[in-house]
C-alpha atoms as a PDB file:
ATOM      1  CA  UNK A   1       0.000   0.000   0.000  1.00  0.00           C
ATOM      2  CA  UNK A   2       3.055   2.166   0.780  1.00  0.00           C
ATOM      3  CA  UNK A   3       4.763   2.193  -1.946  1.00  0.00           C
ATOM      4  CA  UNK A   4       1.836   2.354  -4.758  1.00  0.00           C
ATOM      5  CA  UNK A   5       1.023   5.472  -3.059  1.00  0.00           C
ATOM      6  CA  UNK A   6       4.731   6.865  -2.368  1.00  0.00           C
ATOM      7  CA  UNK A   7       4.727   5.838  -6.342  1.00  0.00           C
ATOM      8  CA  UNK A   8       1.726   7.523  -7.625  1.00  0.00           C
ATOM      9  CA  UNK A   9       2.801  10.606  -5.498  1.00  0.00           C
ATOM     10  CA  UNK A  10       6.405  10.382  -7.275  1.00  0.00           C
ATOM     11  CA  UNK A  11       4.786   9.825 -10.697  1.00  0.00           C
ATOM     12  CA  UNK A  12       2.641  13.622  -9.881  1.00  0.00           C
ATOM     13  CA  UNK A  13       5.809  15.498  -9.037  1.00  0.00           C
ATOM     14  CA  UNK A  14       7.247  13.820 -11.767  1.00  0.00           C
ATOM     15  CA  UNK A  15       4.299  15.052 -14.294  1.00  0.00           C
ATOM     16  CA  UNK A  16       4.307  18.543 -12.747  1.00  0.00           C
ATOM     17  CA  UNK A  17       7.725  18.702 -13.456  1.00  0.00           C
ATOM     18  CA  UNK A  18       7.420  17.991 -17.012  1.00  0.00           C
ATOM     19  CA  UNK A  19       4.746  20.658 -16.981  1.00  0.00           C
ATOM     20  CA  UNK A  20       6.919  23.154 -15.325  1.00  0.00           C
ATOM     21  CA  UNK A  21      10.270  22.511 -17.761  1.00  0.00           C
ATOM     22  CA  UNK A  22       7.676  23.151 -20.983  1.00  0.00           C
ATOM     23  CA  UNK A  23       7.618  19.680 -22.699  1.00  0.00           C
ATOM     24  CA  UNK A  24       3.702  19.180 -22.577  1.00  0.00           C
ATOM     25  CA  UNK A  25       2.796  22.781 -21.355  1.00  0.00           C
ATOM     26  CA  UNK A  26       0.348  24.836 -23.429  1.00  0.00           C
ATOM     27  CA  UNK A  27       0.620  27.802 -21.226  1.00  0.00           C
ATOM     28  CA  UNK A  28       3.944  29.174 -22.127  1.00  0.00           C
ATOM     29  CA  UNK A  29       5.166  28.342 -25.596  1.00  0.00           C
ATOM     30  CA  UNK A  30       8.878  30.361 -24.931  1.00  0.00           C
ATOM     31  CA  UNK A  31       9.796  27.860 -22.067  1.00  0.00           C
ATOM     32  CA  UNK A  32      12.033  25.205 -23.473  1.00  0.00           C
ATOM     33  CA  UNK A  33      11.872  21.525 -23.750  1.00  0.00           C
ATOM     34  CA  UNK A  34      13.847  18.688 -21.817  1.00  0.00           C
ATOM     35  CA  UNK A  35      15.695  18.590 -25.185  1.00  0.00           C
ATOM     36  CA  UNK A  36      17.668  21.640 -24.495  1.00  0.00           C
ATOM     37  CA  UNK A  37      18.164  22.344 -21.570  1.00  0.00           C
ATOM     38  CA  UNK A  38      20.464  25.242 -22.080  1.00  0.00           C
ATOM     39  CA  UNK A  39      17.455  27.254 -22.438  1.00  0.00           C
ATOM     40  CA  UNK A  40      15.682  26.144 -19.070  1.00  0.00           C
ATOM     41  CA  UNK A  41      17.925  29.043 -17.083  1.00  0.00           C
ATOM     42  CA  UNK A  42      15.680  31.690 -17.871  1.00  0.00           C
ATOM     43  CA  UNK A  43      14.169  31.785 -14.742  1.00  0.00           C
ATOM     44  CA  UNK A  44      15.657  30.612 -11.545  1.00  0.00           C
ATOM     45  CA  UNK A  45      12.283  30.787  -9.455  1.00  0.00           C
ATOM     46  CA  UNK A  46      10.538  27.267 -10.569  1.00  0.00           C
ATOM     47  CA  UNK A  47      13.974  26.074  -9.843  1.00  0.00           C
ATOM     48  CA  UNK A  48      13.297  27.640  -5.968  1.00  0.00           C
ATOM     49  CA  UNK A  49       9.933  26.227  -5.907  1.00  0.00           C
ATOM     50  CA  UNK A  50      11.017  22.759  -6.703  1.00  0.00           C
ATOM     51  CA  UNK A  51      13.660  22.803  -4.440  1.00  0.00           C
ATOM     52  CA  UNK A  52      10.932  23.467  -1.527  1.00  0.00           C
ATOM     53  CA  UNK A  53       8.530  21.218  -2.637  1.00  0.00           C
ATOM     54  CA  UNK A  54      10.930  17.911  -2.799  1.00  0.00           C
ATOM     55  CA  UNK A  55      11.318  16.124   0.213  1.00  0.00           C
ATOM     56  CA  UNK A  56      14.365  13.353   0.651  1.00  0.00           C
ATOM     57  CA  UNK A  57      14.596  11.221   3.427  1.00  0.00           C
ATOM     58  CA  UNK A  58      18.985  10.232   3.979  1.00  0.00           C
ATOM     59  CA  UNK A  59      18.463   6.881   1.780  1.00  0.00           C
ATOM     60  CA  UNK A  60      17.781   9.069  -0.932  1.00  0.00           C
ATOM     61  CA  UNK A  61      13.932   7.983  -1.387  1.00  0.00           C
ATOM     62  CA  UNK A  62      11.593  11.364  -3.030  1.00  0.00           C
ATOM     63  CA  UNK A  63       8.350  11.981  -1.351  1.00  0.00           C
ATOM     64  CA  UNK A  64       5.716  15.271  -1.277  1.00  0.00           C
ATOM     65  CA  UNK A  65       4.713  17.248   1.539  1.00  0.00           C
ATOM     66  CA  UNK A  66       2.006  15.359   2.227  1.00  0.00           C
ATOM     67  CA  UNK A  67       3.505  12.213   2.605  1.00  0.00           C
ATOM     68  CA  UNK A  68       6.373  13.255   4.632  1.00  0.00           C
ATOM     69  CA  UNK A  69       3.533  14.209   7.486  1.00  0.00           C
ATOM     70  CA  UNK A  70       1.912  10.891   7.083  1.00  0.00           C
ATOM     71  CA  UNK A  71       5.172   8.466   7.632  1.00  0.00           C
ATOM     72  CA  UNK A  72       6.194  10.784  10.613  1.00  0.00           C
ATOM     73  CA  UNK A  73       9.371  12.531   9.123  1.00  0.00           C
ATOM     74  CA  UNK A  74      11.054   8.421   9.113  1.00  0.00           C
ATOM     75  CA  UNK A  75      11.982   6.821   6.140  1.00  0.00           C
ATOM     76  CA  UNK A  76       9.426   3.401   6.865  1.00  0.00           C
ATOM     77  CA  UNK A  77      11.690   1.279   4.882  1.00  0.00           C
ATOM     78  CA  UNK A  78      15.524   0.486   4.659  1.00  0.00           C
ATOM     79  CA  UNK A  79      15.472  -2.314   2.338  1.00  0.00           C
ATOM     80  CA  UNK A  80      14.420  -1.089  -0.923  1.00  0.00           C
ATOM     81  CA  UNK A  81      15.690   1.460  -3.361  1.00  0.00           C
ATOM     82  CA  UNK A  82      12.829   3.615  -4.284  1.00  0.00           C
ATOM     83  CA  UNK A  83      14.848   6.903  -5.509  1.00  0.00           C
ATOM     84  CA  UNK A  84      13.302   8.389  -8.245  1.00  0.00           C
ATOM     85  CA  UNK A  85      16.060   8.444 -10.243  1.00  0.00           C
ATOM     86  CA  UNK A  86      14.092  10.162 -13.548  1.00  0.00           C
ATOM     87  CA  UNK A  87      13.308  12.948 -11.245  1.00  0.00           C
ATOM     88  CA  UNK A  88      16.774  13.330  -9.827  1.00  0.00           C
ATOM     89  CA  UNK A  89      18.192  13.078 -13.724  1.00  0.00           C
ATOM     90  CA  UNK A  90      15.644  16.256 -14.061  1.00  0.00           C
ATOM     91  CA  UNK A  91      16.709  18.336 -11.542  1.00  0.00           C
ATOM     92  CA  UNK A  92      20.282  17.056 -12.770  1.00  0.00           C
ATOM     93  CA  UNK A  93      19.999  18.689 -16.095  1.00  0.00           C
ATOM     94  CA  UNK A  94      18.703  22.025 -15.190  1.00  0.00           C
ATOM     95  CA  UNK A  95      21.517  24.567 -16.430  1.00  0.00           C
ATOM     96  CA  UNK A  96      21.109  28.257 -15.604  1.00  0.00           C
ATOM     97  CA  UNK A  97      22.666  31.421 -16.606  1.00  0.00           C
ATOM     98  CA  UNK A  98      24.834  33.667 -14.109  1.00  0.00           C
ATOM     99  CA  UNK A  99      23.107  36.516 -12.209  1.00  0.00           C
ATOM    100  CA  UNK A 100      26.061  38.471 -13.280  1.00  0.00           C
ATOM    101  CA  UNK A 101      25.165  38.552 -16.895  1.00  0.00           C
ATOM    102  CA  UNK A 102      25.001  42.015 -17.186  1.00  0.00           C
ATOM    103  CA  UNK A 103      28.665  42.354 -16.115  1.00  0.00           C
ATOM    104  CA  UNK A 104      29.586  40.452 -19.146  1.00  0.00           C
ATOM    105  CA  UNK A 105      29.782  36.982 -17.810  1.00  0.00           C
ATOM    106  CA  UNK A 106      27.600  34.203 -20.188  1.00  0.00           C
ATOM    107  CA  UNK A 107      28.009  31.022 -18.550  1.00  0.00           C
ATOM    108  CA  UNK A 108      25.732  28.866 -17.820  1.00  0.00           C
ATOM    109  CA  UNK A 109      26.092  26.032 -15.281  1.00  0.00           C
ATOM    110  CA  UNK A 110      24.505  23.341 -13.302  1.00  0.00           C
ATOM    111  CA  UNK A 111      22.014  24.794 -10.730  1.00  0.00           C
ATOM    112  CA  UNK A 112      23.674  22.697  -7.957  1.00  0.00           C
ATOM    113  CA  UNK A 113      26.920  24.562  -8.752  1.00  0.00           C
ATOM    114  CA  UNK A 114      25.187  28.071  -9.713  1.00  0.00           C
ATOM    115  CA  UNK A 115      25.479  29.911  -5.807  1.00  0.00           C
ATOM    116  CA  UNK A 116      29.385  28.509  -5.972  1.00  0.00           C
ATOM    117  CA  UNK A 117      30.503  30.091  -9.320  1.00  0.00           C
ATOM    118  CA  UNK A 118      28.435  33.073  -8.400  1.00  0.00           C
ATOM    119  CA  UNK A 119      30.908  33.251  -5.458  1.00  0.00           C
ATOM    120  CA  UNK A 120      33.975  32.980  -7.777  1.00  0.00           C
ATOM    121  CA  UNK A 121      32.900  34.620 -10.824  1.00  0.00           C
ATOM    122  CA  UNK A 122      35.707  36.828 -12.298  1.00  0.00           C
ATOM    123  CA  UNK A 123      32.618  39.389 -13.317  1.00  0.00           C
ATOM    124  CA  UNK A 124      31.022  40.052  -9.860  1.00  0.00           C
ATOM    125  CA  UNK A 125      30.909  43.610  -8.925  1.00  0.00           C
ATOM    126  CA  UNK A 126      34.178  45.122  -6.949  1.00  0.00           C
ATOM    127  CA  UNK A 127      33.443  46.795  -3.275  1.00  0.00           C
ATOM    128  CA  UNK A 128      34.423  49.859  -2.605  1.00  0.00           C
ATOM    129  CA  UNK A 129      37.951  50.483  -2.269  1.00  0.00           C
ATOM    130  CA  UNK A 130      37.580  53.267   0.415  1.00  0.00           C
ATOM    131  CA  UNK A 131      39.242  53.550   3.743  1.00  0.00           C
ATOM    132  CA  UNK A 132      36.824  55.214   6.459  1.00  0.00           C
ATOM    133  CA  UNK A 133      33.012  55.155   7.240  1.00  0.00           C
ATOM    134  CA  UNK A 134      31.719  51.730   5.846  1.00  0.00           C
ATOM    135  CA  UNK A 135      30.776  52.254   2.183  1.00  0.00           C
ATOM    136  CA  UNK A 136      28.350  49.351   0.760  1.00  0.00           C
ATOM    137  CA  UNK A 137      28.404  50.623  -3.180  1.00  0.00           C
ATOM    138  CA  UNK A 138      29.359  47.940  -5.238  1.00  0.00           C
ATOM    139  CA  UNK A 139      29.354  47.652  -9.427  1.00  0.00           C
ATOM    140  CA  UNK A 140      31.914  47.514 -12.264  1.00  0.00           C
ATOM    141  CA  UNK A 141      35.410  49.511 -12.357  1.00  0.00           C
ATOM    142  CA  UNK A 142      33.851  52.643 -14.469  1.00  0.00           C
ATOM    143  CA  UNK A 143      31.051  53.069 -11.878  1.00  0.00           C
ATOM    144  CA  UNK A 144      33.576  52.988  -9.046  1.00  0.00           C
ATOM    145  CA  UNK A 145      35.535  55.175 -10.345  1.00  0.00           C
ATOM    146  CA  UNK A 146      32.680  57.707 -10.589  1.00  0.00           C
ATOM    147  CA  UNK A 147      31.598  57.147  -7.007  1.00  0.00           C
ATOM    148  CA  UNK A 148      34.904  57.523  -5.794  1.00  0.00           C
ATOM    149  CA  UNK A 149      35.266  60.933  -7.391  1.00  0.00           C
ATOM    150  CA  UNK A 150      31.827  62.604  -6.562  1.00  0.00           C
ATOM    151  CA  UNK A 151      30.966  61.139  -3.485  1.00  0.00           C
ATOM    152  CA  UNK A 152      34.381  60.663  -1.595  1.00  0.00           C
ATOM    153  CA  UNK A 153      36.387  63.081  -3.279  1.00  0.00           C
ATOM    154  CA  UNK A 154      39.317  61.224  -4.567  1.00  0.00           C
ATOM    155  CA  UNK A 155      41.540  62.883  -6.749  1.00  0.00           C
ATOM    156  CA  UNK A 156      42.354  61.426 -10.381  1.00  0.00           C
ATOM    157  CA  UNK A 157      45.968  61.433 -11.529  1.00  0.00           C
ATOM    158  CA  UNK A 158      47.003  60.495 -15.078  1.00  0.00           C
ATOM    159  CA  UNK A 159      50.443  59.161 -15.627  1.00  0.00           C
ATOM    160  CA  UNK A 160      52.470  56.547 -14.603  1.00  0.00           C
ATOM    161  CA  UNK A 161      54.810  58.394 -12.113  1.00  0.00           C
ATOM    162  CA  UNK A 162      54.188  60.442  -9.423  1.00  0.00           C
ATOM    163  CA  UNK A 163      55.796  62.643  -6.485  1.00  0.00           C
ATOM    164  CA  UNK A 164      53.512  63.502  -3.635  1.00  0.00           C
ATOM    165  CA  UNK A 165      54.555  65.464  -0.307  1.00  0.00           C
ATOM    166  CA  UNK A 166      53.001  64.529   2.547  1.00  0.00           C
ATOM    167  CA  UNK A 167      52.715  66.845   5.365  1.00  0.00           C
ATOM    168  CA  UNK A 168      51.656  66.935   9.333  1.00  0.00           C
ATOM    169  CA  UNK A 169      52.381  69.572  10.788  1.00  0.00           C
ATOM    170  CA  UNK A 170      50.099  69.439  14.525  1.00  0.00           C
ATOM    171  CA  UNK A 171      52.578  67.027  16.213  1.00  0.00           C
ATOM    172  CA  UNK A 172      49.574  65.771  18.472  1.00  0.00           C
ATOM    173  CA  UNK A 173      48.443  64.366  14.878  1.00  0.00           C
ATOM    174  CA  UNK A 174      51.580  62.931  13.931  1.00  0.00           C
ATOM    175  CA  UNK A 175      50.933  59.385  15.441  1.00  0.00           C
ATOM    176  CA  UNK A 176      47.389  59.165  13.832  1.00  0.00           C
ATOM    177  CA  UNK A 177      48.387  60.921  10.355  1.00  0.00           C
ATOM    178  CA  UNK A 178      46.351  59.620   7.125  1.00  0.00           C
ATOM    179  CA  UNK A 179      45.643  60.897   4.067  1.00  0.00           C
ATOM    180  CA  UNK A 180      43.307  61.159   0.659  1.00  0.00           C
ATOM    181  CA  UNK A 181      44.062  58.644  -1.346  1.00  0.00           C
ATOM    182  CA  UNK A 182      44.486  59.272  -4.759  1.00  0.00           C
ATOM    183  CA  UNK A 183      43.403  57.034  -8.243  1.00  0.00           C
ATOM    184  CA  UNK A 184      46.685  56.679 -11.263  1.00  0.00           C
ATOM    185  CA  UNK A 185      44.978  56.343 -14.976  1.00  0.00           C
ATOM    186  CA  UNK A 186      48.100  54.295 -16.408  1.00  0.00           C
ATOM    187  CA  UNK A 187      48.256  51.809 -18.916  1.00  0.00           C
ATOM    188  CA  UNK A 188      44.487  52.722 -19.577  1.00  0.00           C
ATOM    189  CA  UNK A 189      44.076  51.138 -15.976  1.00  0.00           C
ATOM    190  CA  UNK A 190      43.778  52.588 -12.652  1.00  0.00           C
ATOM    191  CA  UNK A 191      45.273  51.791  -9.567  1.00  0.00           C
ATOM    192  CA  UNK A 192      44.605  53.219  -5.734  1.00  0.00           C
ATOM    193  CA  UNK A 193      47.307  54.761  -3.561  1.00  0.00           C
ATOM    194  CA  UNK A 194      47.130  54.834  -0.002  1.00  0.00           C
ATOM    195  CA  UNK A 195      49.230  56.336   3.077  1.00  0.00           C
ATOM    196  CA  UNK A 196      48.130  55.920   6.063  1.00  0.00           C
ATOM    197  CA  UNK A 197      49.600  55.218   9.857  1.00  0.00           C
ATOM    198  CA  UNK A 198      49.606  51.631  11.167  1.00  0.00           C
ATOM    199  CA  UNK A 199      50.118  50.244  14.043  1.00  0.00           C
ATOM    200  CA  UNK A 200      52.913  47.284  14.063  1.00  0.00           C
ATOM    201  CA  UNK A 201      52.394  46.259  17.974  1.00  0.00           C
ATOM    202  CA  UNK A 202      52.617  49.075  20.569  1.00  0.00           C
ATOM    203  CA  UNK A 203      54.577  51.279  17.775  1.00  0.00           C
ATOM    204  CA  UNK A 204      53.130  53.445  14.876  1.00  0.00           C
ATOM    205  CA  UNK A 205      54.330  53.451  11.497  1.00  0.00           C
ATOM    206  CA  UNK A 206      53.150  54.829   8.139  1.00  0.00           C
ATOM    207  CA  UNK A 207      52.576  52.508   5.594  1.00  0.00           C
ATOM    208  CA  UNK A 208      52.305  53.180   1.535  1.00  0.00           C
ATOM    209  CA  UNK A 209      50.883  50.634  -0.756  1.00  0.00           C
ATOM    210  CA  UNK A 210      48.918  50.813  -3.925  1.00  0.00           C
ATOM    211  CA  UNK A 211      45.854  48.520  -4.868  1.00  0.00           C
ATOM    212  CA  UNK A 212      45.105  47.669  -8.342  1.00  0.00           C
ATOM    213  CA  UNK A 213      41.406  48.226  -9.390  1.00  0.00           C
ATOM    214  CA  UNK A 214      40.644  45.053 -11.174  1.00  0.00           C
ATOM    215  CA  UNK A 215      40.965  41.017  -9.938  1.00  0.00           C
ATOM    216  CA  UNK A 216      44.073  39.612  -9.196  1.00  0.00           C
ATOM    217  CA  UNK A 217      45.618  37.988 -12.637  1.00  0.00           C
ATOM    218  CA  UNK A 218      45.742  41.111 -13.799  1.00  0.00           C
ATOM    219  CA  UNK A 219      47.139  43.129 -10.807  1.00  0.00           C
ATOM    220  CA  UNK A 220      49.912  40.523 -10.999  1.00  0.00           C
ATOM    221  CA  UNK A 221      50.912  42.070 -14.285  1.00  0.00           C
ATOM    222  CA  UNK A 222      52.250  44.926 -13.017  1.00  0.00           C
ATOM    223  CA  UNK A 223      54.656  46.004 -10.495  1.00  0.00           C
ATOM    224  CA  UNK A 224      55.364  49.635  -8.670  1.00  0.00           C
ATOM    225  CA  UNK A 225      58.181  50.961  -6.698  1.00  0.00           C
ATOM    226  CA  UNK A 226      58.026  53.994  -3.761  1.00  0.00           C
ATOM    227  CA  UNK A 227      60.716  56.178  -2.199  1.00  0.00           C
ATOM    228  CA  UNK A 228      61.137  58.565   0.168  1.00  0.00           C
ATOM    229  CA  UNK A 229      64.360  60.310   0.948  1.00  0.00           C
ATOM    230  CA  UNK A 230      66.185  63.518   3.011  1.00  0.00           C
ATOM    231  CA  UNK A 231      69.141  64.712   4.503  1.00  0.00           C
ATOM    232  CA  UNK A 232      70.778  61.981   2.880  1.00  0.00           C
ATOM    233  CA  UNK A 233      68.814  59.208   3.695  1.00  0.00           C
ATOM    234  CA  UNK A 234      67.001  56.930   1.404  1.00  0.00           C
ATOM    235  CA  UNK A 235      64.592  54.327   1.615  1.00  0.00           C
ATOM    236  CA  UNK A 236      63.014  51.881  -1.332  1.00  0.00           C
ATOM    237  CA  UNK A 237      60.158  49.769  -1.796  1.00  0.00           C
ATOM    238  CA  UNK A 238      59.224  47.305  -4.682  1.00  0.00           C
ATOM    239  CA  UNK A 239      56.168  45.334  -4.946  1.00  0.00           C
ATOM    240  CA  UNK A 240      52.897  44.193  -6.704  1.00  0.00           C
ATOM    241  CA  UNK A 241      49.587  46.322  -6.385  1.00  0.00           C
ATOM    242  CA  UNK A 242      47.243  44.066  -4.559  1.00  0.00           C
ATOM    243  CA  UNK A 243      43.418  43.621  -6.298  1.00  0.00           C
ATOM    244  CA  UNK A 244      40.694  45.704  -4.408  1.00  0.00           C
ATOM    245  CA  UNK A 245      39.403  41.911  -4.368  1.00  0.00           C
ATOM    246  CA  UNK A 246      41.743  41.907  -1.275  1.00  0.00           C
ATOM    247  CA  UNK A 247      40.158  44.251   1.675  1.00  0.00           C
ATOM    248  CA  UNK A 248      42.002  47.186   2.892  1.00  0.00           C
ATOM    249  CA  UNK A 249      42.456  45.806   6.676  1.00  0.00           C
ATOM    250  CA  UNK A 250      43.947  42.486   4.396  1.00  0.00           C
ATOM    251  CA  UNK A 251      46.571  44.332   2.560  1.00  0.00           C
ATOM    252  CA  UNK A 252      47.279  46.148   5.869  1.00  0.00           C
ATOM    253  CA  UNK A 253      47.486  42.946   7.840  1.00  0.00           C
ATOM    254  CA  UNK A 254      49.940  41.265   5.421  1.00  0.00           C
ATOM    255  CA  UNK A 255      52.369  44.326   5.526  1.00  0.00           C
ATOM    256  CA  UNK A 256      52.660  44.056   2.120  1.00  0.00           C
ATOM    257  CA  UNK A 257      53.274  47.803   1.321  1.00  0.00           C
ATOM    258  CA  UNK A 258      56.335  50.282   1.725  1.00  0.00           C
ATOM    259  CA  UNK A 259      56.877  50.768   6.027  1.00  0.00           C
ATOM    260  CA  UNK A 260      58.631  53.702   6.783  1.00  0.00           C
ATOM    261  CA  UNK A 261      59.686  53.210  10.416  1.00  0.00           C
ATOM    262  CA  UNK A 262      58.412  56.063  12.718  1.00  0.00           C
ATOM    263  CA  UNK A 263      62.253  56.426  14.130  1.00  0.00           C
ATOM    264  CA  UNK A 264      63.161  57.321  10.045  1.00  0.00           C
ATOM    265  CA  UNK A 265      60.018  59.326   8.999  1.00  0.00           C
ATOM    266  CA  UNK A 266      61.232  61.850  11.608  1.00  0.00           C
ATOM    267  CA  UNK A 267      64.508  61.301  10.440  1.00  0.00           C
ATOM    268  CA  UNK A 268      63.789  62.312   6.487  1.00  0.00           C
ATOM    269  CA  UNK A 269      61.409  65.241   7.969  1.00  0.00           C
ATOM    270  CA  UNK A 270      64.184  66.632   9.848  1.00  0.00           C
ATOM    271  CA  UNK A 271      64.881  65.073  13.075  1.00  0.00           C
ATOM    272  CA  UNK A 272      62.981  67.963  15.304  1.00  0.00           C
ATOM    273  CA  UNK A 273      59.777  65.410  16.029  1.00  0.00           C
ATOM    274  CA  UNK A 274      57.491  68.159  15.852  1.00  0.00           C
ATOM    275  CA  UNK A 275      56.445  68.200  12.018  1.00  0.00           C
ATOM    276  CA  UNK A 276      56.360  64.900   9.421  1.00  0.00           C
ATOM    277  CA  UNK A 277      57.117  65.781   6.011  1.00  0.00           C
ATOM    278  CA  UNK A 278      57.712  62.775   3.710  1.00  0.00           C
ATOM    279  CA  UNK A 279      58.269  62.798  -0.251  1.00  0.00           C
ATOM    280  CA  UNK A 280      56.871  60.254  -1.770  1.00  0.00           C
ATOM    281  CA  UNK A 281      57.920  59.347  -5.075  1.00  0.00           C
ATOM    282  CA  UNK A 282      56.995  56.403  -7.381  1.00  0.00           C
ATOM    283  CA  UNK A 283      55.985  54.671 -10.163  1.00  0.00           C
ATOM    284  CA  UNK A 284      54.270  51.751 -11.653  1.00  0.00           C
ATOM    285  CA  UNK A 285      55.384  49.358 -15.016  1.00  0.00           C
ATOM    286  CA  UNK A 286      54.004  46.826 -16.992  1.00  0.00           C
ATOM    287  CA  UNK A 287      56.412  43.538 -16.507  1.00  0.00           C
ATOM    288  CA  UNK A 288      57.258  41.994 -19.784  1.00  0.00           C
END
């Protein structure tokens, strides 16, 4: 008795199903058929509603809503293989485009493996890049550029070098000291330059590092050097912009930037403690 009715409620889900994917549905003539399933990612919402509607007990036996109150939420049987494998073949072939289409990505994959490309995809929308009061904006690099020039003010440099000189002149500020950052066009790319102080353990320290605004492959592409240097003294760094993929409080975390001891920044500013004046120089190449 059990199992004609656990079958003729497998046989309905299996019918509504077919309904739902198009192959004998009269309702909607521009859903496709079973035979191409390519075209069944138009619409990821049947998908959700399946998903809610199809119960499966741990041996892998399908049952509706209905029936799942009447055994009592237990499986009543552990010796026979009842999986509906045609359904499970179904739900198997469903294939549905990325929600980041409009970003320029066109796959289309497996719903079981949609929410984990999704996470990956190399055309998801970049955060924010900047440092301060949490900022949620997210979209492509044009449209971050944009924000970060009206609504946070950031300056837009164009060349490949540059020579900044950084200046604080309250010495109550001096352990605290940070600074606009600035966007480089270069290379018909741009890239995001921070200085800031850190703390390294109990002791401050101003750190310099530039982010490149794009995903990683192609931030490893490139490579930029820093300076600063007075009264003789000279200091060099040489790196790899980091992707805004990474997070600010990552890149600051790793110490992968150019650290300018406090002990020498007060050095190249001249020693008296009471003002920091650093010139930055730089600038950023294309590695063959």
């Amino acid at each position: 008795m059990f199992l004609s009715s656990l079958w003729a409620s497998t046989v309905g889900q299996l019918l509504k199903l077919k309904r739902w994917v198009g192959v004998s549905s009269k309702r909607n003539q521009n859903v496709a058929t079973t035979s191409e399933p390519r075209k069944l990612g138009t619409s990821s919402s049947g998908v959700r509603e399946h998903r809610r509607k199809k119960k499966k007990c741990p041996n892998g036996h399908t049952l509706c809503s209905n029936w799942k109150l009447r055994v009592h939420k237990r499986c009543p049987t552990r010796h026979y293989d009842i999986r509906c494998s045609a359904l499970v073949k179904v739900t198997e072939s469903l294939e549905l485009p990325c929600k980041y289409q409009i970003f320029g990505c066109h796959d289309i994959v497996p719903y079981y493996s949609k929410l984990e490309h999704e996470k990956n995809c190399q055309f998801r929308p970049y955060n924010c890049p900047c440092v301060g009061p949490e900022c949620h904006v997210s979209g492509d690099i044009r449209y971050l550029v944009m924000h970060l020039m009206n609504d946070h003010k950031v300056d837009v440099h164009d060349g490949c070098t540059f020579n900044h000189i950084y200046i604080q002149s309250n010495p109550q500020e001096v352990k605290n000291a940070t600074w606009m950052p600035m966007i480089f066009n270069c290379f018909d790319r741009q890239f995001y330059f921070h200085f800031e102080t850190v703390h390294l353990g109990m002791a401050p320290v101003y750190m310099a590092f530039l982010r490149f605004m794009g995903d990683e492959t192609e931030a490893r592409k490139f490579r930029y050097s820093i300076e600063v240097g007075s009264n003789g003294r000279k200091q060099i760094w040489q790196g790899v912009p980091r992707s805004i993929r990474d997070s600010h409080r990552e890149v600051l975390d790793s110490h992968d930037g150019f650290i300018i001891p406090r002990v020498l920044a007060h050095l190249f500013s001249g020693g008296d403690r009471q003002q920091l004046k650093l010139d930055l120089a730089g600038g950023i190449w294309k590695e063959q």
